[in-house]
N, C-alpha and C. Protein backbone atom coordinates (compact mmCIF):
# COMPACT_ATOMS: atom_id res chain seq x y z
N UNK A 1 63.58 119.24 91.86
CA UNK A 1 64.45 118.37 92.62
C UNK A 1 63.66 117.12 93.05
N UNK A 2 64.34 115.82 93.05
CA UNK A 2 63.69 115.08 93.30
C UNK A 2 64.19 114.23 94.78
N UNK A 3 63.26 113.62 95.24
CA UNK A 3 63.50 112.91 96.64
C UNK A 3 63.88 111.69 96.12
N UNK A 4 64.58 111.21 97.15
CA UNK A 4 65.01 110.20 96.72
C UNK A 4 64.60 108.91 97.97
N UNK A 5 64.47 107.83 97.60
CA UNK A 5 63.33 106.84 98.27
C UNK A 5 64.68 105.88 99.39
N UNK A 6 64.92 106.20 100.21
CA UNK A 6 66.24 105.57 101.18
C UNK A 6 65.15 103.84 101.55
N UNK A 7 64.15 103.60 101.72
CA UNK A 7 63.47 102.48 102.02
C UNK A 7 63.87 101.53 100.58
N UNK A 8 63.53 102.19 99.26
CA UNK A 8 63.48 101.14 98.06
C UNK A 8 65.14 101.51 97.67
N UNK A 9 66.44 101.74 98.28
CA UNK A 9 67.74 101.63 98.11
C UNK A 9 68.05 100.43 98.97
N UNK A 10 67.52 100.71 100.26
CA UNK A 10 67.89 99.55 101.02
C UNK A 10 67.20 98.19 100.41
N UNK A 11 65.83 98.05 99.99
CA UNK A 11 65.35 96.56 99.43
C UNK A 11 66.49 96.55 97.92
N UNK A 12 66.22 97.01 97.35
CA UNK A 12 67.57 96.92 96.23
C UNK A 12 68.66 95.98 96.83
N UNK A 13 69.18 96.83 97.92
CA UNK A 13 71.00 96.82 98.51
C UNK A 13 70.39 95.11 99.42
N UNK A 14 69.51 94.57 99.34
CA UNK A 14 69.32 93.67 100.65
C UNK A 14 69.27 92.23 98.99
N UNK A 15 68.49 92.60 98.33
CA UNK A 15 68.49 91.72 97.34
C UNK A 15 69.48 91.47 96.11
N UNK A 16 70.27 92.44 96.03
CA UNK A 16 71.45 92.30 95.86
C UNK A 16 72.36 91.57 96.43
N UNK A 17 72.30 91.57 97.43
CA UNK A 17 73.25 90.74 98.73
C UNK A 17 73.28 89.34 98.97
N UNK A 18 71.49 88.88 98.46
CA UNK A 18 71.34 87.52 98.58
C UNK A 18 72.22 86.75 97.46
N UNK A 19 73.11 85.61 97.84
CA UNK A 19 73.79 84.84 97.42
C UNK A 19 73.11 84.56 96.08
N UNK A 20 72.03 83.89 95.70
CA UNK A 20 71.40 83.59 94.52
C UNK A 20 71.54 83.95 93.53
N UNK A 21 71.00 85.61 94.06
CA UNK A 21 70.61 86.27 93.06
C UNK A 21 72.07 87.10 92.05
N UNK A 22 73.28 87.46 93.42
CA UNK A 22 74.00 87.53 93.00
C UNK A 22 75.26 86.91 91.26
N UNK A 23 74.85 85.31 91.92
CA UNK A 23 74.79 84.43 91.08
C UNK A 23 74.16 84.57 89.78
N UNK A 24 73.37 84.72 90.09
CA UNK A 24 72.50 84.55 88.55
C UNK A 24 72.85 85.52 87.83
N UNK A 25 72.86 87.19 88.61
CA UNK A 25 73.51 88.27 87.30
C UNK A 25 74.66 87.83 86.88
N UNK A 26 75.64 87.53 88.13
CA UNK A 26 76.90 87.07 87.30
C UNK A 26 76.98 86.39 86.33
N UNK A 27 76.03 85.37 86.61
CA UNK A 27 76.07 84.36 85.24
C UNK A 27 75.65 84.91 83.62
N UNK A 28 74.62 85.61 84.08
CA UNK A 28 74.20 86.33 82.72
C UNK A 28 74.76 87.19 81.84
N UNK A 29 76.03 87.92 83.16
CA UNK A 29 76.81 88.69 82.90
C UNK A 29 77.90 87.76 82.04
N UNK A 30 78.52 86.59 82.32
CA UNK A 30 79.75 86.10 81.95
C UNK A 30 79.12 85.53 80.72
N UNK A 31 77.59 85.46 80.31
CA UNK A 31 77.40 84.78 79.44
C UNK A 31 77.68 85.50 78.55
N UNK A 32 78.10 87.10 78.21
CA UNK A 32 77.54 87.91 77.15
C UNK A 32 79.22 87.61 76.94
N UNK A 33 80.20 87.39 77.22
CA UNK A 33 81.27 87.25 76.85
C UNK A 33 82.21 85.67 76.61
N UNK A 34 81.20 85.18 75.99
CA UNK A 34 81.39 83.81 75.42
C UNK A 34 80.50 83.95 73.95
N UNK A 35 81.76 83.47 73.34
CA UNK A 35 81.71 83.26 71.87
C UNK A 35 81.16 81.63 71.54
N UNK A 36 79.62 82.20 70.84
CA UNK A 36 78.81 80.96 70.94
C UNK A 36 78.66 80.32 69.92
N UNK A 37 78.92 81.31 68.40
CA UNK A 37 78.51 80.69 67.13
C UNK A 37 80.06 81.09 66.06
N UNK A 38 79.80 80.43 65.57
CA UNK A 38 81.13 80.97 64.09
C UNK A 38 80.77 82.49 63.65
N UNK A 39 79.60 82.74 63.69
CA UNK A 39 78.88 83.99 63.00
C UNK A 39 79.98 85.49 64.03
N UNK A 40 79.64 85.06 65.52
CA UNK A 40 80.17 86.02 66.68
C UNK A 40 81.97 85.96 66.42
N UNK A 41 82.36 84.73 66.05
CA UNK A 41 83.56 84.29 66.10
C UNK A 41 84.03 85.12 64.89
N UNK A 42 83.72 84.96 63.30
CA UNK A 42 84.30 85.71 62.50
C UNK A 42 83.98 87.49 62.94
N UNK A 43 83.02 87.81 63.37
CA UNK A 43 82.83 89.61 64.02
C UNK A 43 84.21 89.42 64.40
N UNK A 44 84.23 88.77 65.79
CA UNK A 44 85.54 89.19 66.85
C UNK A 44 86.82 89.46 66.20
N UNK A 45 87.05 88.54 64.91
CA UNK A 45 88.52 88.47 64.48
C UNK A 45 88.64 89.35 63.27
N UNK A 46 87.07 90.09 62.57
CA UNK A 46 86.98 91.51 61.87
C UNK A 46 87.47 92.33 62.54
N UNK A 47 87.07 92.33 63.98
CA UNK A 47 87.47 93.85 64.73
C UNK A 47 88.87 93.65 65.25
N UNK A 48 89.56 92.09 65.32
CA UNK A 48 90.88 92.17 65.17
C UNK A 48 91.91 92.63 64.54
N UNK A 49 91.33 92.11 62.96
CA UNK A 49 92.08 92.38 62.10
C UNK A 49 91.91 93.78 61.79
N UNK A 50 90.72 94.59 61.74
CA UNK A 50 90.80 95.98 61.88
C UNK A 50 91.85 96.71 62.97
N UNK A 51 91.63 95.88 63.62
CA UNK A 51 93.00 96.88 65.03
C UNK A 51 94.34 96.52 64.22
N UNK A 52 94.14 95.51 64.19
CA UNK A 52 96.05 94.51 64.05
C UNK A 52 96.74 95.82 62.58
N UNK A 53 95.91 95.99 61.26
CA UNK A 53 95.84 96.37 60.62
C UNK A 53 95.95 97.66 60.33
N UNK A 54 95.46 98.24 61.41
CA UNK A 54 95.73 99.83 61.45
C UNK A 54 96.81 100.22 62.22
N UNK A 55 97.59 99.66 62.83
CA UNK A 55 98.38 99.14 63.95
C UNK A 55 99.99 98.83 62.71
N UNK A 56 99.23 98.29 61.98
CA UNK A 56 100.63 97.77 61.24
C UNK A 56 100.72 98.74 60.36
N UNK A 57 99.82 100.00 59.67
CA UNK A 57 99.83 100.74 58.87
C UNK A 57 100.31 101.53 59.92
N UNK A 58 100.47 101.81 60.98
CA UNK A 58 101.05 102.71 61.73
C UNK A 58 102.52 102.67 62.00
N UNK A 59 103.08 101.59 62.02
CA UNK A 59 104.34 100.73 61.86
C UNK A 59 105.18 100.84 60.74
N UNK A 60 104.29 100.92 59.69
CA UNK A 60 105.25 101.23 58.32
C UNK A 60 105.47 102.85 58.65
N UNK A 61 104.56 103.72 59.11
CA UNK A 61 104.79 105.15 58.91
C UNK A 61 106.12 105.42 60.27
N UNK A 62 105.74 104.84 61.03
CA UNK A 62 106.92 104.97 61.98
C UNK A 62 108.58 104.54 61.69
N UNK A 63 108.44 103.29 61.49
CA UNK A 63 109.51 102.30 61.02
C UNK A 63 109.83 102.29 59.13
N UNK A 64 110.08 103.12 58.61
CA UNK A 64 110.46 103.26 57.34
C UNK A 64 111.00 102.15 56.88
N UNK A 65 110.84 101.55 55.74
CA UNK A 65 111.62 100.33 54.97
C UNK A 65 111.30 98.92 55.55
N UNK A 66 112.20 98.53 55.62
CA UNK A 66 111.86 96.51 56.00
C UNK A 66 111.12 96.49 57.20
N UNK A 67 111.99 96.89 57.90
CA UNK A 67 111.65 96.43 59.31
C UNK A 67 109.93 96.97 60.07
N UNK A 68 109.75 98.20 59.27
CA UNK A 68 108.23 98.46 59.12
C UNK A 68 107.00 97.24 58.48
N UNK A 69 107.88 97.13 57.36
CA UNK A 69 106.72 96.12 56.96
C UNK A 69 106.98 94.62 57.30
N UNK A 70 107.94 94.33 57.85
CA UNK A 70 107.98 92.87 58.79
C UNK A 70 107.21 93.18 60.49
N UNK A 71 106.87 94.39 60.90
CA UNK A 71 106.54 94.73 62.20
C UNK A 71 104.55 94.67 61.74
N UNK A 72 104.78 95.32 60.00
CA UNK A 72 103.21 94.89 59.39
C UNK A 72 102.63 93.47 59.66
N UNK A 73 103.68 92.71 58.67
CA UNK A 73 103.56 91.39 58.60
C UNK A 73 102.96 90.43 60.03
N UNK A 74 103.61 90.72 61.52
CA UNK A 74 103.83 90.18 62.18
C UNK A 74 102.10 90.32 62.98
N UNK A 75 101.79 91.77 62.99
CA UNK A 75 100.31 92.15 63.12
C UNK A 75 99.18 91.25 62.14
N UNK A 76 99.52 90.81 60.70
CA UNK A 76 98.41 90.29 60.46
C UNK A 76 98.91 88.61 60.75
N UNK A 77 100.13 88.26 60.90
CA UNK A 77 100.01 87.01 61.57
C UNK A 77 99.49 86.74 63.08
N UNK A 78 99.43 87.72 63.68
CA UNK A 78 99.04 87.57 64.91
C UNK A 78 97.55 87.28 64.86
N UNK A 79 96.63 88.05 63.36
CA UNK A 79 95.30 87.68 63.72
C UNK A 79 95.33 86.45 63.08
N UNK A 80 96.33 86.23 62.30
CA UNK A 80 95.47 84.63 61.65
C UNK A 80 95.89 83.87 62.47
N UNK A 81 96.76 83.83 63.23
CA UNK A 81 97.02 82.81 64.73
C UNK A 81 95.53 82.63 65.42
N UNK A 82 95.45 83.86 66.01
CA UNK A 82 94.22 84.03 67.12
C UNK A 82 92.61 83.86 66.33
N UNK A 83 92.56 83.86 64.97
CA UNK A 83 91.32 83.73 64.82
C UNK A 83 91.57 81.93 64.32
N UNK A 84 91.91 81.30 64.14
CA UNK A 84 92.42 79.63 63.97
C UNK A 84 92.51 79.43 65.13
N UNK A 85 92.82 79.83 66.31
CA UNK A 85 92.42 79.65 67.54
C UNK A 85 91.20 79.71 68.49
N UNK A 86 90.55 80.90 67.92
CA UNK A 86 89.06 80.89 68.14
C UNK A 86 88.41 80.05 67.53
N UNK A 87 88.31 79.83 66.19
CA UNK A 87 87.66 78.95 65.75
C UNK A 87 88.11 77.29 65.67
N UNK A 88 88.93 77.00 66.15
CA UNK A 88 89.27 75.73 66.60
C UNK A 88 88.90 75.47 67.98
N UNK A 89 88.72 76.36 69.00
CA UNK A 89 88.11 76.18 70.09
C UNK A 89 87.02 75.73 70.17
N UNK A 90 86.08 76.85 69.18
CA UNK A 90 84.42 76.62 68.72
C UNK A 90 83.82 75.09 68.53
N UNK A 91 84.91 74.83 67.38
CA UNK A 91 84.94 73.53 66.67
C UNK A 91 85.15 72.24 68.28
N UNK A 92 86.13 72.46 68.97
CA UNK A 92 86.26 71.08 69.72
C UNK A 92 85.07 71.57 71.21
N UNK A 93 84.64 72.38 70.97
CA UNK A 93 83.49 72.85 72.34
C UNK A 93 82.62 72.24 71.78
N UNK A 94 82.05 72.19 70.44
CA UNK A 94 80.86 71.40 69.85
C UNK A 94 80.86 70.38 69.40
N UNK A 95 82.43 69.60 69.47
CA UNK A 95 82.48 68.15 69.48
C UNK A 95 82.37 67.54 70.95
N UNK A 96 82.95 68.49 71.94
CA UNK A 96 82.83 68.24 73.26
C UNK A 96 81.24 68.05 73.90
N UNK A 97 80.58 69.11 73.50
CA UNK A 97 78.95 68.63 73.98
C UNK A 97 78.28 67.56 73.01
N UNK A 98 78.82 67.58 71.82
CA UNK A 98 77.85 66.28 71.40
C UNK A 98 78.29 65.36 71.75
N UNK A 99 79.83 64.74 72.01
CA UNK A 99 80.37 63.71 72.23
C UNK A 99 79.52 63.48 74.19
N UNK A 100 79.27 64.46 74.72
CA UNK A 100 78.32 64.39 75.89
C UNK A 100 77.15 64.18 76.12
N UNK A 101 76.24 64.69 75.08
CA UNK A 101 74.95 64.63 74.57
C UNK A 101 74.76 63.04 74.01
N UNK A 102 75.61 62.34 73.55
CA UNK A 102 75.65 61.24 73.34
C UNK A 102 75.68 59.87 74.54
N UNK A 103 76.62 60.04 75.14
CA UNK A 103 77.03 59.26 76.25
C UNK A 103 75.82 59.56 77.34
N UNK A 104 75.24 61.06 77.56
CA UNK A 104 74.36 60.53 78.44
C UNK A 104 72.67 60.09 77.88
N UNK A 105 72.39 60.08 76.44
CA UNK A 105 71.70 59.39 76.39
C UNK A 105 71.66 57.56 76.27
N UNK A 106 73.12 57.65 76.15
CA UNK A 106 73.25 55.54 76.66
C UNK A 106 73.84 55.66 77.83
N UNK A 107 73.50 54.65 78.24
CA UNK A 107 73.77 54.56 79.99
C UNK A 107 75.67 53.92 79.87
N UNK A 108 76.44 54.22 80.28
CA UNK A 108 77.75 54.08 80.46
C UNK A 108 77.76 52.31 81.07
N UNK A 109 77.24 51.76 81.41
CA UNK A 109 77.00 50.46 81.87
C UNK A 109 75.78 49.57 82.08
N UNK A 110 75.48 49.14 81.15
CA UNK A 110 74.27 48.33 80.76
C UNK A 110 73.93 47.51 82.55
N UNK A 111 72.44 47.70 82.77
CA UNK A 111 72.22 47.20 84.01
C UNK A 111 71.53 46.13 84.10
N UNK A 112 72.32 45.30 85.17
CA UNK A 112 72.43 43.67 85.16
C UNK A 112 70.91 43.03 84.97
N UNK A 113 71.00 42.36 84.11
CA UNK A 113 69.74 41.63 84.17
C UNK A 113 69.55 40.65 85.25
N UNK A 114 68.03 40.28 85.69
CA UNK A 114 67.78 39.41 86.90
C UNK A 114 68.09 37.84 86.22
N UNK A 115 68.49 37.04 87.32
CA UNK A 115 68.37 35.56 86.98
C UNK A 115 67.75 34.57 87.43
């Protein structure tokens, strides 16, 4: 059996608490759920189309005849919606920082020369 240390729970529970630090896991935390490259972007919309797909093969077995395979149909349009959506996001996020990366290396208003 082991003891358990109530002094190094409380420094834990006290540095946890500080505003900062709080911050910063969060941040690290929200970072792991941002889609950063095309590479992460096509994964995400594999494991889409794997769901959407098995989902619609489940649809034909349920729903016999048309209306099964238009309930198919509608599953793999849903991923080619959402992955043209992901990757059009990608696309204007990395026109968005260079078009930023640009502007702040020229100064937005040339500064007045002396006379």
């Amino acid at each position: 059996m082991t003891r358990r240390n109530p002094v190094l729970a409380r420094e834990l529970l006290s540095y946890w608490l500080r505003a900062e630090t709080r911050r910063s896991v969060l941040a690290r935390l929200k970072r792991l759920f941002v889609i950063k490259t095309r590479f992460e972007a096509y994964l995400i919309i594999f494991a889409l189309a794997l769901g959407a797909m098995t989902r619609g093969a489940q649809y034909t077995l349920q729903y016999p005849g048309v209306g099964g395979y238009l309930l198919f149909a509608a599953t793999a349009g849903a991923v080619f919606l959402g992955g043209a959506k992901i990757l059009d996001a990608l696309r204007y996020e990395r026109e968005a920082r260079d078009a930023g990366e640009k502007t702040a290396d020229s100064p937005a208003v040339s500064p007045a020369e002396p006379k």
